[in-house]
C-alpha atoms as a PDB file:
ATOM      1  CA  UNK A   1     -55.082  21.513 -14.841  1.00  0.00           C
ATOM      2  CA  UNK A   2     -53.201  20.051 -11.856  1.00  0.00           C
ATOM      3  CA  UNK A   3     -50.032  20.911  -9.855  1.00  0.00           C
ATOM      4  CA  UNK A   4     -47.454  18.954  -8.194  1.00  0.00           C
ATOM      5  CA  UNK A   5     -44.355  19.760  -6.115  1.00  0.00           C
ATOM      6  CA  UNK A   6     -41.167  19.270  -7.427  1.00  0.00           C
ATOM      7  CA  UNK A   7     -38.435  18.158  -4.980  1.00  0.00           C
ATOM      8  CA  UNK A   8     -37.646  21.544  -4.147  1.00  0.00           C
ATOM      9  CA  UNK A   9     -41.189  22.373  -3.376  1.00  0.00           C
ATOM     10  CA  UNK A  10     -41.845  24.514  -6.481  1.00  0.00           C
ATOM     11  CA  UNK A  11     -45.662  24.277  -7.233  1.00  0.00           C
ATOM     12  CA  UNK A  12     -45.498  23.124 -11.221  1.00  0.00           C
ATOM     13  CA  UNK A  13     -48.504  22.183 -13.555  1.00  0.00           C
ATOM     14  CA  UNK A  14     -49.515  19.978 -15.370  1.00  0.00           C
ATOM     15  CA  UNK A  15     -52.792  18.422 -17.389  1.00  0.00           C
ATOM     16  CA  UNK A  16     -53.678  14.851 -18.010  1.00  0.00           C
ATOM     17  CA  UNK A  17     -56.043  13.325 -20.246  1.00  0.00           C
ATOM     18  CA  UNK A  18     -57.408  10.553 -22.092  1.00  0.00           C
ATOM     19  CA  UNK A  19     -56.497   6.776 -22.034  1.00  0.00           C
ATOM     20  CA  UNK A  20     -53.465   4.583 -24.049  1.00  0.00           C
ATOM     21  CA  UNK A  21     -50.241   4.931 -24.307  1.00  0.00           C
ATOM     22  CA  UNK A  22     -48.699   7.624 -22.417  1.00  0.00           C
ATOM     23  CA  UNK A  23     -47.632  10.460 -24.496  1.00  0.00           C
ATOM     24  CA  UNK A  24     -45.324  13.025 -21.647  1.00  0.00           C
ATOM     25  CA  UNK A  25     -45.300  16.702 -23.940  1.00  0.00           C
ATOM     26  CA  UNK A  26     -42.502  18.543 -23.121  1.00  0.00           C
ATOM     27  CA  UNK A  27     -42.873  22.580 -24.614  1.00  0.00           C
ATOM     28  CA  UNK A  28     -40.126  24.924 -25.951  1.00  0.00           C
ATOM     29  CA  UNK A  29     -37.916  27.281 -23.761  1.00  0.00           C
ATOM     30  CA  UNK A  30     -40.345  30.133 -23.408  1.00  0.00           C
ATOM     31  CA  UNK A  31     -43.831  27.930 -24.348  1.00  0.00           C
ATOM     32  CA  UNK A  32     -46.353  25.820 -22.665  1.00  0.00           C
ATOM     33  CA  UNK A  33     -48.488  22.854 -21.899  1.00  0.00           C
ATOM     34  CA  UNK A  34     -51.126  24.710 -24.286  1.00  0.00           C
ATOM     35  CA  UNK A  35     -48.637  24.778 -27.470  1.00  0.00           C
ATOM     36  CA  UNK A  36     -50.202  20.829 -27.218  1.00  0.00           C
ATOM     37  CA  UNK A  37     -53.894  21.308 -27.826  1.00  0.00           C
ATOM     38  CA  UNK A  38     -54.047  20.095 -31.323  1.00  0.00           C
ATOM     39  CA  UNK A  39     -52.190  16.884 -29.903  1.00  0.00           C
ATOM     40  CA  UNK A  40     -55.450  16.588 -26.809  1.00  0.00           C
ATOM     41  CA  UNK A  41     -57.449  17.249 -29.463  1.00  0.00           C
ATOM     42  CA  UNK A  42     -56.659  14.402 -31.878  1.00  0.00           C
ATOM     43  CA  UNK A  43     -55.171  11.996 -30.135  1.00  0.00           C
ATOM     44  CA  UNK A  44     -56.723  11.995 -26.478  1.00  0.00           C
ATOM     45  CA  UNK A  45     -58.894   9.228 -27.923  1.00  0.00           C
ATOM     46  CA  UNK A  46     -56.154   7.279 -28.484  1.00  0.00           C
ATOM     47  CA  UNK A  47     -53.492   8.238 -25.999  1.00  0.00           C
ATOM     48  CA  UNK A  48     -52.567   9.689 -22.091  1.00  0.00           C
ATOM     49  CA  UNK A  49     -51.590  13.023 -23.252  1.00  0.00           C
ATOM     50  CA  UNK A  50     -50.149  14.851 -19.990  1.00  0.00           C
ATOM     51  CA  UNK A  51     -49.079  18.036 -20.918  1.00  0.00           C
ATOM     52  CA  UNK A  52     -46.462  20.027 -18.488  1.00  0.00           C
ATOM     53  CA  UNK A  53     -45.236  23.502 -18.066  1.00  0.00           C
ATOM     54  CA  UNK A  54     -41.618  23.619 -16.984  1.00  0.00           C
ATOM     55  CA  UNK A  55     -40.618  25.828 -13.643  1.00  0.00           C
ATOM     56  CA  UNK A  56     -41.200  29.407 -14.411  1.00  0.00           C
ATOM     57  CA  UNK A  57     -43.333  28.974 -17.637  1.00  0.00           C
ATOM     58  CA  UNK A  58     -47.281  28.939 -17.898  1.00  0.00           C
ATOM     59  CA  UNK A  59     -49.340  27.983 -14.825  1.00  0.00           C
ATOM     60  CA  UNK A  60     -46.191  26.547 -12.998  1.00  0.00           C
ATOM     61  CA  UNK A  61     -43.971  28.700 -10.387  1.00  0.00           C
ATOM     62  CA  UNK A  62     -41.507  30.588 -10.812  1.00  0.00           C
ATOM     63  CA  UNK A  63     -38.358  29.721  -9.027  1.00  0.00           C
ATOM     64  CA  UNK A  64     -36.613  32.246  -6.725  1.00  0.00           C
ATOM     65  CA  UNK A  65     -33.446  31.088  -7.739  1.00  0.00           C
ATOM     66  CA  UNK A  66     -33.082  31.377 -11.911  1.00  0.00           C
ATOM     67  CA  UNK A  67     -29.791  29.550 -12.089  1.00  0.00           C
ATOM     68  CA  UNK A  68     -32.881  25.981 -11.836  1.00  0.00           C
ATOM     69  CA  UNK A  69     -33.829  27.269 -15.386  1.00  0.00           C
ATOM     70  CA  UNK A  70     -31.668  24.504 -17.164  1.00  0.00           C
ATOM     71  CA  UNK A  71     -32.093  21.311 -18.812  1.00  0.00           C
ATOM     72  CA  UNK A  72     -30.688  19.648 -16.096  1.00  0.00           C
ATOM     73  CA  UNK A  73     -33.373  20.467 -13.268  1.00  0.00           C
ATOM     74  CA  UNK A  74     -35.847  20.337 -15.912  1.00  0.00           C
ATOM     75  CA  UNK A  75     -35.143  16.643 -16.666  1.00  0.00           C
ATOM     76  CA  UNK A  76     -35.307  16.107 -12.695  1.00  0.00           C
ATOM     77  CA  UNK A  77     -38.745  17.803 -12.720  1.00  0.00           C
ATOM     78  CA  UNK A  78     -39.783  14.850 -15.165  1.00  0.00           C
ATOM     79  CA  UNK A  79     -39.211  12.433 -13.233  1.00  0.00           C
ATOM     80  CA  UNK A  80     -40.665  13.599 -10.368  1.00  0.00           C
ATOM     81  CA  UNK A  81     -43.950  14.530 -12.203  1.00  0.00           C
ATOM     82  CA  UNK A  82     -43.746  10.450 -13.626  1.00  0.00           C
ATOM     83  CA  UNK A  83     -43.150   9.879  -9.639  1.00  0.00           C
ATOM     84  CA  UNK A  84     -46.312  11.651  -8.925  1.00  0.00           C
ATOM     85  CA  UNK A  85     -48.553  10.177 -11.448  1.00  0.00           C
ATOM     86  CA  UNK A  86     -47.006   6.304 -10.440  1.00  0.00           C
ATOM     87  CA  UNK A  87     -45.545   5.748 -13.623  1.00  0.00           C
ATOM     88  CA  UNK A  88     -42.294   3.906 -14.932  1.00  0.00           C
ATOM     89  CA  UNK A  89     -42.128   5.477 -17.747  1.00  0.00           C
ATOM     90  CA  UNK A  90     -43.634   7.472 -21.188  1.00  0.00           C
ATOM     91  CA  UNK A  91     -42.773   8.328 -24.248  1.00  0.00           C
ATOM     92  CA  UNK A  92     -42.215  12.057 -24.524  1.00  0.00           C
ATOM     93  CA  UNK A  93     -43.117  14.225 -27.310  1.00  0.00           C
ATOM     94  CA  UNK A  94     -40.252  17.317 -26.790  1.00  0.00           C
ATOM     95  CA  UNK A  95     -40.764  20.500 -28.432  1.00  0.00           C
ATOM     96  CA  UNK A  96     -37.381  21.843 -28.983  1.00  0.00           C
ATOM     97  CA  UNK A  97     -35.978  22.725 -25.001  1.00  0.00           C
ATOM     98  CA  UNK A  98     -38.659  19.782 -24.479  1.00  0.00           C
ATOM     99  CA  UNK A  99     -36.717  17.368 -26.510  1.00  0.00           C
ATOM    100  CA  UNK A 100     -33.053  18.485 -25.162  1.00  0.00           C
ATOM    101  CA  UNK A 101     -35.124  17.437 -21.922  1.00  0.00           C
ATOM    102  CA  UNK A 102     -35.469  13.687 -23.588  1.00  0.00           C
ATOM    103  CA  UNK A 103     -32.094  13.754 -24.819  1.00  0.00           C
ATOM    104  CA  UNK A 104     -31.086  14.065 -21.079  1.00  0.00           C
ATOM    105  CA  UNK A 105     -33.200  11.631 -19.662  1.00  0.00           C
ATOM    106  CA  UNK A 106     -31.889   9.477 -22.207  1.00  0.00           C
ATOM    107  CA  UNK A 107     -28.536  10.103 -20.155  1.00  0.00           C
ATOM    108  CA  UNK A 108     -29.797  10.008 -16.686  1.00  0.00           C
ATOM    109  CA  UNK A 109     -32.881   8.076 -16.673  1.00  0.00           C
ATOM    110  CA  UNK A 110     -33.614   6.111 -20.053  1.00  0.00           C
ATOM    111  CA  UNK A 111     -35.357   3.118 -17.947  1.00  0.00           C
ATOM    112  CA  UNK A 112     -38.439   5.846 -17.912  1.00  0.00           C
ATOM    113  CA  UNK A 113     -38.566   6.400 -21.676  1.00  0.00           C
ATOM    114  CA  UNK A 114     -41.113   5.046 -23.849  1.00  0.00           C
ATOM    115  CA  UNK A 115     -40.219   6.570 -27.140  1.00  0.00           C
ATOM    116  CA  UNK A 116     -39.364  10.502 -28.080  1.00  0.00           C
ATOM    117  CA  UNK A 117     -40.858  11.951 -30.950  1.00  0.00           C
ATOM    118  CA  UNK A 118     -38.794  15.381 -31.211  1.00  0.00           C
ATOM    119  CA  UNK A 119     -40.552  18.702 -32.881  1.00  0.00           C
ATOM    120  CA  UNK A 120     -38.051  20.466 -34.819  1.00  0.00           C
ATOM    121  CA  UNK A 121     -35.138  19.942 -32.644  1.00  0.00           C
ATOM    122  CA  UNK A 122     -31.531  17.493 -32.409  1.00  0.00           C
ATOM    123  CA  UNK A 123     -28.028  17.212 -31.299  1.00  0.00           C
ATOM    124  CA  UNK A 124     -26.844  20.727 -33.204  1.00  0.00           C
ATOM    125  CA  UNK A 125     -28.785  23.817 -32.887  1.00  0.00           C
ATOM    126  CA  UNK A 126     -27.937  26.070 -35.474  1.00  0.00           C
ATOM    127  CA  UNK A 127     -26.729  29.856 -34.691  1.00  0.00           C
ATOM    128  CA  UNK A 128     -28.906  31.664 -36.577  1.00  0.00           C
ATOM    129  CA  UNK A 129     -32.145  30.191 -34.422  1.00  0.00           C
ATOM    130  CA  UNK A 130     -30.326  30.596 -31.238  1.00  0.00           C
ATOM    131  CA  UNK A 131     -29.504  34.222 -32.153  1.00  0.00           C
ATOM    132  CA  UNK A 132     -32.982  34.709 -33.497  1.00  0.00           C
ATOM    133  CA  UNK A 133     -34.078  33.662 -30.133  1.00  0.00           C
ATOM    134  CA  UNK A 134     -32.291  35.979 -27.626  1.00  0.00           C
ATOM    135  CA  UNK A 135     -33.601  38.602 -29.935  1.00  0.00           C
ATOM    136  CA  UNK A 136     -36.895  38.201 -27.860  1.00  0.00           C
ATOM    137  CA  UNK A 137     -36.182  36.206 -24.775  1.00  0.00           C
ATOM    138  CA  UNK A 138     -37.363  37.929 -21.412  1.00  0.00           C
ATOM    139  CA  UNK A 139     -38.631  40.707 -23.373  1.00  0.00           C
ATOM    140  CA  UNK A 140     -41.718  42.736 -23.208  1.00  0.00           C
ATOM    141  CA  UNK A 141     -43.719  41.260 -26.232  1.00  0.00           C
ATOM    142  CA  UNK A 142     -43.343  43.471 -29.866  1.00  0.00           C
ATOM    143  CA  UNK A 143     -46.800  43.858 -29.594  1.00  0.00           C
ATOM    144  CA  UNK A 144     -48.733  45.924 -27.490  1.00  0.00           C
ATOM    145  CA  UNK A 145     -52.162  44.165 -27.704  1.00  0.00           C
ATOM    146  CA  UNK A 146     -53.599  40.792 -29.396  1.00  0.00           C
ATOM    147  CA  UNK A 147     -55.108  43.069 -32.705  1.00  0.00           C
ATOM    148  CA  UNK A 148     -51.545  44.686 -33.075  1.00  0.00           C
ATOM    149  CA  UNK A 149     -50.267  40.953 -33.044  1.00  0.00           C
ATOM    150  CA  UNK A 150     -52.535  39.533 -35.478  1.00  0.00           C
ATOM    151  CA  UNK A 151     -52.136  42.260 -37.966  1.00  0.00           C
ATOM    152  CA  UNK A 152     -48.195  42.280 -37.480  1.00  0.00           C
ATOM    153  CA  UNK A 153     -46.997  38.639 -36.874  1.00  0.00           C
ATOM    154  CA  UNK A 154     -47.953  37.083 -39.839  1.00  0.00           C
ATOM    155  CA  UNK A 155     -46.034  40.289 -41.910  1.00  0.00           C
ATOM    156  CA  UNK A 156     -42.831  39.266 -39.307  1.00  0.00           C
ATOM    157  CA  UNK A 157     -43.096  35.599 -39.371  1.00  0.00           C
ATOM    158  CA  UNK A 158     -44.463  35.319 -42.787  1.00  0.00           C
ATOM    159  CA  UNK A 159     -40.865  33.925 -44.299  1.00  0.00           C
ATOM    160  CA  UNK A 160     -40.883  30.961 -42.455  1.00  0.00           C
ATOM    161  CA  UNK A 161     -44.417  30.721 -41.766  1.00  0.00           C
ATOM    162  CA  UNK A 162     -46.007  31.319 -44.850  1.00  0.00           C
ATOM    163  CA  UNK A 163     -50.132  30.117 -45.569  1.00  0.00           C
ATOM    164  CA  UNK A 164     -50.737  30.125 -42.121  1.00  0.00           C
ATOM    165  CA  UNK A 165     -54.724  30.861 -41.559  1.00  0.00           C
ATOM    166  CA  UNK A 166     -55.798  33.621 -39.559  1.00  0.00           C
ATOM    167  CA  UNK A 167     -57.224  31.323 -36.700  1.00  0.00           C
ATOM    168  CA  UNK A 168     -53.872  29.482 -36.369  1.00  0.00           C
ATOM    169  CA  UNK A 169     -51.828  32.649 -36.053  1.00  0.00           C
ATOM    170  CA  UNK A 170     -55.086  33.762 -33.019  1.00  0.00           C
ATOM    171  CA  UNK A 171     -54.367  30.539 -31.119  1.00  0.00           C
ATOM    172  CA  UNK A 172     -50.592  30.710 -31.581  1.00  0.00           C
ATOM    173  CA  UNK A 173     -50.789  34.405 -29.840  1.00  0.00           C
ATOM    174  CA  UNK A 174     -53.472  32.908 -27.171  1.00  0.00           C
ATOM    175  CA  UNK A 175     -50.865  29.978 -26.577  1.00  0.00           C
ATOM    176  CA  UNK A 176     -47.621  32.237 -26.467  1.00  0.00           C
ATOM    177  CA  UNK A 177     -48.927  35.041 -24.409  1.00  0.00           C
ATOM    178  CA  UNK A 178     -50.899  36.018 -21.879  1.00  0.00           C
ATOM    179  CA  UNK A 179     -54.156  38.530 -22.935  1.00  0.00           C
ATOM    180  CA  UNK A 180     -55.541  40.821 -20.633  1.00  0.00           C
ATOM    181  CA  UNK A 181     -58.942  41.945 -20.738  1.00  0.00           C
ATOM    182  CA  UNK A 182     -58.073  44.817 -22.975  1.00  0.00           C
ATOM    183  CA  UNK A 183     -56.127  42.898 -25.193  1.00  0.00           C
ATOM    184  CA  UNK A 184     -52.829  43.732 -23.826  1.00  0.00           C
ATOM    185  CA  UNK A 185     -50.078  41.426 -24.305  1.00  0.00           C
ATOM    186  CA  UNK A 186     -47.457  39.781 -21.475  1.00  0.00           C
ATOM    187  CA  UNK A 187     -45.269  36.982 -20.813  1.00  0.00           C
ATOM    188  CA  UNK A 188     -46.655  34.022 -19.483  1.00  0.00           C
ATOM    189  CA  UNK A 189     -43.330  32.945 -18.649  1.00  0.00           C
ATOM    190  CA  UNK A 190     -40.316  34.162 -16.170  1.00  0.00           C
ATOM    191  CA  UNK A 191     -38.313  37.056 -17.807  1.00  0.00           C
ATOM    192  CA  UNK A 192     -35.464  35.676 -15.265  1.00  0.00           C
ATOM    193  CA  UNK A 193     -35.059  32.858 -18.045  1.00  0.00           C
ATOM    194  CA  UNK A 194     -33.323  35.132 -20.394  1.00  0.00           C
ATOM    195  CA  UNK A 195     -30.409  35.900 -17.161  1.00  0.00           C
ATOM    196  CA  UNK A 196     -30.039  31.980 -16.765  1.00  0.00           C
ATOM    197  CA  UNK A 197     -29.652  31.508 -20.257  1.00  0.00           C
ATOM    198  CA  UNK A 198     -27.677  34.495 -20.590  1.00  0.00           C
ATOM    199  CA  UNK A 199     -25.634  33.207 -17.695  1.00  0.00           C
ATOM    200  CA  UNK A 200     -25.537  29.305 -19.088  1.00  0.00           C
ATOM    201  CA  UNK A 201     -23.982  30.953 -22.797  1.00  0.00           C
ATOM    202  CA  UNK A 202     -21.274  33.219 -21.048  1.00  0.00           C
ATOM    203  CA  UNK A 203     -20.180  30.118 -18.938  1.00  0.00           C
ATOM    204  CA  UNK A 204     -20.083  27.888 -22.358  1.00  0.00           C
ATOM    205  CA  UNK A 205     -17.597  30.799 -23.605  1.00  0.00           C
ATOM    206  CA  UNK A 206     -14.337  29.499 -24.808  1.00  0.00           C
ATOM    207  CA  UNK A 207     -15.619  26.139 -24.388  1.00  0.00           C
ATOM    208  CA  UNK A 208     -16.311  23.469 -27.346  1.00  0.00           C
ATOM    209  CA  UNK A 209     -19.961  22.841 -27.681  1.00  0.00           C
ATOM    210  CA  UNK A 210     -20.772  19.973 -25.949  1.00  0.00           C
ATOM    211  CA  UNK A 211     -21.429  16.787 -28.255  1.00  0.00           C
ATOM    212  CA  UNK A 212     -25.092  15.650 -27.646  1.00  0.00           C
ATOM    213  CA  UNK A 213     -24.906  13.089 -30.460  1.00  0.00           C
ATOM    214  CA  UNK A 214     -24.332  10.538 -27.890  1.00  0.00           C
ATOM    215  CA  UNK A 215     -27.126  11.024 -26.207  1.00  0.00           C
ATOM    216  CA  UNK A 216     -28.940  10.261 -29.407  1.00  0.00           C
ATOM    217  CA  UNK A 217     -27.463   7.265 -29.483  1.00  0.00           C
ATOM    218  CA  UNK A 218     -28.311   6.459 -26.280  1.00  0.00           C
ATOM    219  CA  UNK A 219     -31.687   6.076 -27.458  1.00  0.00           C
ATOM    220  CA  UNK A 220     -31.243   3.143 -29.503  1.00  0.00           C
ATOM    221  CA  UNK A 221     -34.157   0.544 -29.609  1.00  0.00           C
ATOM    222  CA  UNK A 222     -36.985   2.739 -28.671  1.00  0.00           C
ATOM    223  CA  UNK A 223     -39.611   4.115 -31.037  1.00  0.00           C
ATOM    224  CA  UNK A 224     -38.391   7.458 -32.219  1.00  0.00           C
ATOM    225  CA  UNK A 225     -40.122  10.020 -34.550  1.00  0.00           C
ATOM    226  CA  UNK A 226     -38.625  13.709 -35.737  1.00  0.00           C
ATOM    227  CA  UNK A 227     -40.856  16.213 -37.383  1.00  0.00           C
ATOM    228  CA  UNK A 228     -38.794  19.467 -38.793  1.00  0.00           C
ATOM    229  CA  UNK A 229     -39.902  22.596 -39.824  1.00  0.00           C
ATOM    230  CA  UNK A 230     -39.185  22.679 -43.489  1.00  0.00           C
ATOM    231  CA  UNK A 231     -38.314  26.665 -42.656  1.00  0.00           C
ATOM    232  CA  UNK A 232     -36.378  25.916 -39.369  1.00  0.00           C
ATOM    233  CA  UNK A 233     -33.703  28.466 -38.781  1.00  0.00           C
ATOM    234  CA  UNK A 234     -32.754  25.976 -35.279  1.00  0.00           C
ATOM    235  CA  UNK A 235     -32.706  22.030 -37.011  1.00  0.00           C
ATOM    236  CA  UNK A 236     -30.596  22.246 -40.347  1.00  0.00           C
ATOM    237  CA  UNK A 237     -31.166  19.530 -43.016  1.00  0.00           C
ATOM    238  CA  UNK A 238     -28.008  18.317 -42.570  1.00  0.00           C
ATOM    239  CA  UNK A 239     -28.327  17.034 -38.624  1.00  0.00           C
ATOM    240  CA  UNK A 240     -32.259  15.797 -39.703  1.00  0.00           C
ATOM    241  CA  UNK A 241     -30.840  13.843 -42.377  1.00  0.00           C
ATOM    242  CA  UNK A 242     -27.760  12.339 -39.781  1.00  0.00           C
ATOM    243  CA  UNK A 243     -30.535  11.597 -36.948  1.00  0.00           C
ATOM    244  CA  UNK A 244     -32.404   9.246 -39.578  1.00  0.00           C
ATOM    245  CA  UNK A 245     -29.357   7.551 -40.560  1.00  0.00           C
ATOM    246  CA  UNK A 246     -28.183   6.748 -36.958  1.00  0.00           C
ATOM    247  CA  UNK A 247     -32.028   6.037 -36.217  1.00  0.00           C
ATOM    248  CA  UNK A 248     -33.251   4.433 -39.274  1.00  0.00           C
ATOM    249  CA  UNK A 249     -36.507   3.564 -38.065  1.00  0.00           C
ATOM    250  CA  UNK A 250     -37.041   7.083 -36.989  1.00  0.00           C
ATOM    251  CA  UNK A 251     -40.411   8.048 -38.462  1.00  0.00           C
ATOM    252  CA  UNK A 252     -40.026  11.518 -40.120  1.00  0.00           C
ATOM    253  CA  UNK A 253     -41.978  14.397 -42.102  1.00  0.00           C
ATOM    254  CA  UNK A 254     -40.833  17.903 -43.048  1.00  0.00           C
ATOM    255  CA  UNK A 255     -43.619  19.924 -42.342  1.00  0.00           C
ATOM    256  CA  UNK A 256     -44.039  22.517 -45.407  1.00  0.00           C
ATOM    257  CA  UNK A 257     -44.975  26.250 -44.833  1.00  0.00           C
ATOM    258  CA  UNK A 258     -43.304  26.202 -40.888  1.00  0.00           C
ATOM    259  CA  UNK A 259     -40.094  27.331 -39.359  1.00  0.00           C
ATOM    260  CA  UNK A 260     -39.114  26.859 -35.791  1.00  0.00           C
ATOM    261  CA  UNK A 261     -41.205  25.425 -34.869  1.00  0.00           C
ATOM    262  CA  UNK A 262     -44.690  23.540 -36.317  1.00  0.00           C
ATOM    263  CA  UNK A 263     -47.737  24.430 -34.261  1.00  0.00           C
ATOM    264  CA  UNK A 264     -48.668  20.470 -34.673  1.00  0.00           C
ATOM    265  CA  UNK A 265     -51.685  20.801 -36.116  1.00  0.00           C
ATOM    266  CA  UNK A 266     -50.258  20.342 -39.816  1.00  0.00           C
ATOM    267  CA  UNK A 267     -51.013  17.047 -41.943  1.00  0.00           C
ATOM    268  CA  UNK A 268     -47.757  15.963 -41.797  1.00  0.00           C
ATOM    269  CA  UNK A 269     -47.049  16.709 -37.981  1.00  0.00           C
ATOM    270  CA  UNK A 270     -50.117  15.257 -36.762  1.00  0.00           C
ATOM    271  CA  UNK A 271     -49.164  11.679 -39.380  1.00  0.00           C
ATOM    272  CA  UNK A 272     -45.604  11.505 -37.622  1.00  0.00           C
ATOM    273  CA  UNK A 273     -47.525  11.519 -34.010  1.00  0.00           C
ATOM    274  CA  UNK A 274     -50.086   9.052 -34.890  1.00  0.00           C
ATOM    275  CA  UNK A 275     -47.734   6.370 -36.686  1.00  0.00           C
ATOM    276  CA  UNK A 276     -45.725   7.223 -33.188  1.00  0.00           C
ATOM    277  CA  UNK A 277     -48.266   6.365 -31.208  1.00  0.00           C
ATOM    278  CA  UNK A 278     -48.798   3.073 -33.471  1.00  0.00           C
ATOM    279  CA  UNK A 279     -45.246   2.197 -32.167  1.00  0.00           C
ATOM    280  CA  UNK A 280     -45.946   2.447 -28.771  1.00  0.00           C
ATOM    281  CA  UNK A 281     -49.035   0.249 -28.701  1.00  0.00           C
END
């Protein structure tokens, strides 16, 4: 793991391995860079997989001032990591919050992009995922300690994640939250980012929801790939199915026995990445 400063000076991490085509992986709202090891570990061979952790998540700082924990600085924070490393561009692999990052950049900076492969996220976020959501953002986890966790997840998350093995519900608790030595469970992210997004929703109040289709479309002519939850409470069918027919090269899988969102390791999540990184080569 390295750090760089963003143009604020906030110390933020990242990781970067392998040789190929860069592959930038962008994590969900409360995730991080680790959420990616099943991508080091089967394509490193193949690609540059740098991994990052957005400002207040994982390794990176946390930012005095929580109103910077939006899409907007968080695109800015791309480019200045792509700065650091000397390179014009990458194709970005955006796990939901990290693909409304690509969907920005595809606003304010698409001479960087290489492609975007998004996991389990587009232009319409459904309600029911968003409310699911702020039903555990910036909150002290369920849990008290990693045993609790694996005995209780998969009976909470079973629904949507049915068939998961033991091991892949262990690493998605190793990836998600911090253990202590005891096995007590914390946030390895910012609990500040539930006020910003808190803040972000009561200023949208009122207000239509803005239309990120054309963003979308702003990413005509580069390789694009979507894999979906088949369980996903946040990506509906409906706005899956009206991404591929405004992209119709847009590879894409549903991946069976997941909600929001796939942990990447699946058959069909890891075939959408590799015929991705086909594209980009």
């Amino acid at each position: 793991m390295e750090h760089f400063n963003a143009a604020d000076g906030l110390k933020l991490a990242f990781d970067d391995r392998g040789a190929g085509p860069v592959l930038l992986c962008l994590p969900g709202l409360t995730r991080n860079m680790d959420d990616f090891e099943p991508v080091v570990d089967h394509f490193a061979h193949r690609a540059r997989v740098i991994r990052m952790d957005f400002r207040g998540r994982g390794a990176s700082g946390y930012d005095p001032d929580y109103s910077h924990y939006n899409v907007v600085q968080e695109s800015q924070d791309v480019i200045g990591l792509l700065d650091h490393l000397g390179l014009d561009k990458a194709a970005i692999l955006g796990t939901s919050r990290g693909g409304l990052v690509a969907m920005t950049l595809a606003a304010t900076a698409r001479d960087r992009l290489a492609g975007v492969c998004f996991n389990d996220i587009g232009p319409v976020i459904e309600p029911a995922g968003l409310t699911y959501i702020m039903g555990y953002l910036g909150l002290p986890p369920t849990d008290p300690d990693f045993d609790t966790a694996l005995r209780e997840i998969p009976k909470r998350m079973g629904k949507r994640f049915p068939n998961v093995p033991v091991e892949t519900w262990a690493n998605y608790i190793r990836r998600v939250w911090a253990v202590g030595e005891d096995g007590s469970l914390s946030l390895r992210y910012d609990p500040k980012l539930r006020d910003a997004t808190l803040d972000q929703m009561k200023a949208a109040e009122g207000q239509p929801a803005p239309d990120l289709w054309p963003l979308l479309a702003a990413l005509e002519g580069l390789p694009l790939a979507l894999i979906r939850g088949a369980n996903s409470d946040l990506l509906s069918p409906d706005t899956a199915a009206k991404m591929c027919d405004m992209h119709p090269d847009m590879i894409f899988a549903d991946v069976a026995d997941r909600g929001h969102v796939p942990f990447l390791d699946e058959p069909e999540s890891l075939s959408v990445i590799s015929q991705f990184l086909d594209r980009l080569t």
